[in-house]
C-alpha atoms as a PDB file:
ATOM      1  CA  UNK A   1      12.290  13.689  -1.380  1.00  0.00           C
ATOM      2  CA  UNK A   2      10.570  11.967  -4.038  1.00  0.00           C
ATOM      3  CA  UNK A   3      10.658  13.299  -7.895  1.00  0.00           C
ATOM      4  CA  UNK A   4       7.034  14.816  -9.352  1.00  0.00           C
ATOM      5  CA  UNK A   5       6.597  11.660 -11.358  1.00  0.00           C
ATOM      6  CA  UNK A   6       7.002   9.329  -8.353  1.00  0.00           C
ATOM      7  CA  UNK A   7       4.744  10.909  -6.207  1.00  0.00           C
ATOM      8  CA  UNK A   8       2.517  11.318  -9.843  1.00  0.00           C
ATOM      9  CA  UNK A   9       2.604   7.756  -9.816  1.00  0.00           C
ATOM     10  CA  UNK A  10       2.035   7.095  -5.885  1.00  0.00           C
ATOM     11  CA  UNK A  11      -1.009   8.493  -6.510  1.00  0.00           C
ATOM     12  CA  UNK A  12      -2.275   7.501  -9.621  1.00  0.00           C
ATOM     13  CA  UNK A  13      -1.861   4.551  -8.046  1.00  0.00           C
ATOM     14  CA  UNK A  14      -3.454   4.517  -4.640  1.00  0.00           C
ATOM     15  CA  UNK A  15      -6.072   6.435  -6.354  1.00  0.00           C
ATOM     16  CA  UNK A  16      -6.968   2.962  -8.395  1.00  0.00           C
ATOM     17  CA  UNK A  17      -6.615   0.858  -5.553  1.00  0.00           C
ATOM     18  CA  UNK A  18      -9.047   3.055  -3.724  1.00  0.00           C
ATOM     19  CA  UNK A  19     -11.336   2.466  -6.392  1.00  0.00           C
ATOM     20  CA  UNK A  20     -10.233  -1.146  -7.009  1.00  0.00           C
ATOM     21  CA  UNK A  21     -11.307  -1.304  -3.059  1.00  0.00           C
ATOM     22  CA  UNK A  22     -14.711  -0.599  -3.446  1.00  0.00           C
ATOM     23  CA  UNK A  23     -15.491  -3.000  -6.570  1.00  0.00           C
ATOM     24  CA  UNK A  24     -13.224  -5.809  -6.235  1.00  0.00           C
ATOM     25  CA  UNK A  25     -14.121  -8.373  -3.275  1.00  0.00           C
ATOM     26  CA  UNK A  26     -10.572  -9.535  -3.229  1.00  0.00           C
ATOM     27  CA  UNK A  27      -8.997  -6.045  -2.190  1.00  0.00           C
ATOM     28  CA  UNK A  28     -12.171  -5.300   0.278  1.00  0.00           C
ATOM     29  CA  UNK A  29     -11.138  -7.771   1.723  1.00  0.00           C
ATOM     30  CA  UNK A  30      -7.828  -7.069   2.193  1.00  0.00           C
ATOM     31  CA  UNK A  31      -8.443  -3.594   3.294  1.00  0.00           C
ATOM     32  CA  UNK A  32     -11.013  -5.115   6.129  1.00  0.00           C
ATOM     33  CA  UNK A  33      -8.455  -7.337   7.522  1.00  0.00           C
ATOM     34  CA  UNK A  34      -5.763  -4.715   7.771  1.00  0.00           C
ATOM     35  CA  UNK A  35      -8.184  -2.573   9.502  1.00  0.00           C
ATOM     36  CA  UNK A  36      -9.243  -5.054  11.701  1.00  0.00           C
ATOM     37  CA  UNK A  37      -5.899  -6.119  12.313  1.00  0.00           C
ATOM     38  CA  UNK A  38      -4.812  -2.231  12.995  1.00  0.00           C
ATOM     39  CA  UNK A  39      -7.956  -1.807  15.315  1.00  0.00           C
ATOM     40  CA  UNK A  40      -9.460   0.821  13.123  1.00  0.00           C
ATOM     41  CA  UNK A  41      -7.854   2.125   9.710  1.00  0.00           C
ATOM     42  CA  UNK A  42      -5.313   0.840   7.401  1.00  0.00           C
ATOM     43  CA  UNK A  43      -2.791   1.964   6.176  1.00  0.00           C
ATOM     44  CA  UNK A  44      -2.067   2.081   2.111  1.00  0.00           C
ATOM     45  CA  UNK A  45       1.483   2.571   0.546  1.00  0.00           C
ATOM     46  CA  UNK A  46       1.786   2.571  -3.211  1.00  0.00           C
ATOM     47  CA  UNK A  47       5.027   1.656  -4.982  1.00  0.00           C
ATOM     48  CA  UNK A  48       6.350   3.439  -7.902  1.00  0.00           C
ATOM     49  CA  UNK A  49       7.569   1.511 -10.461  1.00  0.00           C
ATOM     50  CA  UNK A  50      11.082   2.726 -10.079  1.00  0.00           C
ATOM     51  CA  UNK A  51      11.006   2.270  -6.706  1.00  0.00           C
ATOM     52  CA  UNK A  52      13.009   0.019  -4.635  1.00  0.00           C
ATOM     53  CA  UNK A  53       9.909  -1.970  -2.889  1.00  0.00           C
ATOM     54  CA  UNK A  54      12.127  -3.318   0.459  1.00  0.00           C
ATOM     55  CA  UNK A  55      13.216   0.290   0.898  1.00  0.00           C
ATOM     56  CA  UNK A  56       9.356   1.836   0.581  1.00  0.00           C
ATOM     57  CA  UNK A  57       8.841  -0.435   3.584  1.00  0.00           C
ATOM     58  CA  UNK A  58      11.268   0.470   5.631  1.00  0.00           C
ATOM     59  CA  UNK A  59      10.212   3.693   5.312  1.00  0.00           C
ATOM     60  CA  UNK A  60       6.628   2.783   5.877  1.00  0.00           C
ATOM     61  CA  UNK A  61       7.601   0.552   9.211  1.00  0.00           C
ATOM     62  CA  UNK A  62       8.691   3.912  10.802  1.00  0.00           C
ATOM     63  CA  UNK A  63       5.332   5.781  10.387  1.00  0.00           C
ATOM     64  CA  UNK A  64       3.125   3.078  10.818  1.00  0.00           C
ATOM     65  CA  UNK A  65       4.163   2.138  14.370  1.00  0.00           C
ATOM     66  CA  UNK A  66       3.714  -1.849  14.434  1.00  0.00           C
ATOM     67  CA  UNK A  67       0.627  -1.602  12.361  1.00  0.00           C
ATOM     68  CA  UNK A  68       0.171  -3.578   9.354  1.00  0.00           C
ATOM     69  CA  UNK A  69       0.244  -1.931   5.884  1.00  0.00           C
ATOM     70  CA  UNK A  70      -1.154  -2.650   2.271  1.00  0.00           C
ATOM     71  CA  UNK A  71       1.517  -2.326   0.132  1.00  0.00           C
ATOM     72  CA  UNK A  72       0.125  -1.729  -3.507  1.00  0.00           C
ATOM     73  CA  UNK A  73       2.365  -2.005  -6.612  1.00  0.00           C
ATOM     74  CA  UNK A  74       1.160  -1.598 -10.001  1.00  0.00           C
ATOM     75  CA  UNK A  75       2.702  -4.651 -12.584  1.00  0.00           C
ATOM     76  CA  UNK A  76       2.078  -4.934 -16.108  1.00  0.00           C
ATOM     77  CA  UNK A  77      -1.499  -2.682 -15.919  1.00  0.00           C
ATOM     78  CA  UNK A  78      -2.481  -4.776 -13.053  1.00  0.00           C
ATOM     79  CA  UNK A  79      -2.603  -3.654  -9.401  1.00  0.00           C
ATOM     80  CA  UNK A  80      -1.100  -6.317  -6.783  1.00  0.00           C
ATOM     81  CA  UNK A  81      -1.775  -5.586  -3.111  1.00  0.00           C
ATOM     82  CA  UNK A  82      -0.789  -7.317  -0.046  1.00  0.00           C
ATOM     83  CA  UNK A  83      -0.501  -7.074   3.487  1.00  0.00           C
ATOM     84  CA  UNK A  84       2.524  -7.046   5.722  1.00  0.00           C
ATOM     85  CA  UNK A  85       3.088  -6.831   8.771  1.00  0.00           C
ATOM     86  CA  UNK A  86       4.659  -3.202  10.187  1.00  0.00           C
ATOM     87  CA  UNK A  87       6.801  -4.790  12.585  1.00  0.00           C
ATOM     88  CA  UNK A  88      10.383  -4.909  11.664  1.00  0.00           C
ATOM     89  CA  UNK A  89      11.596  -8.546  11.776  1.00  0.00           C
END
């Protein structure tokens, strides 16, 4: 299980995106696409800065079922989001 401070992060960071989602046209959409692509919601899965980002999607690909996923890390102050595909490869 994850440490307070990752899961602190996690959501400090989904938390921006969320907002990030409703101002910036870039990230709305992203968030359409996945939706649309998932036939209904999206899922989002922020990234830690100490965490490993291959190994946050593996985890991911066995919750999400085949559905595609916004991963959201946090660089430098910036948020970077993009979407992948929950299918393993």
């Amino acid at each position: 299980m994850a440490s307070v401070e990752v899961m602190k992060d996690r959501a400090r960071i989904a938390g921006r995106f969320n907002l990030s989602a409703r101002r910036n046209p870039e990230h709305r959409a992203l968030v359409a696409l996945a939706a649309q692509k998932a036939g209904g919601e999206c899922h989002v899965i922020p990234v830690a800065p100490c965490e490993d980002e291959a190994e946050v999607l593996r985890r991911a690909r066995k919750v999400v079922g085949g559905k595609p996923v916004i991963i959201v890390r946090e660089i430098d102050g910036e948020l970077h989001a993009r979407l992948v595909n929950g299918e393993s490869n």
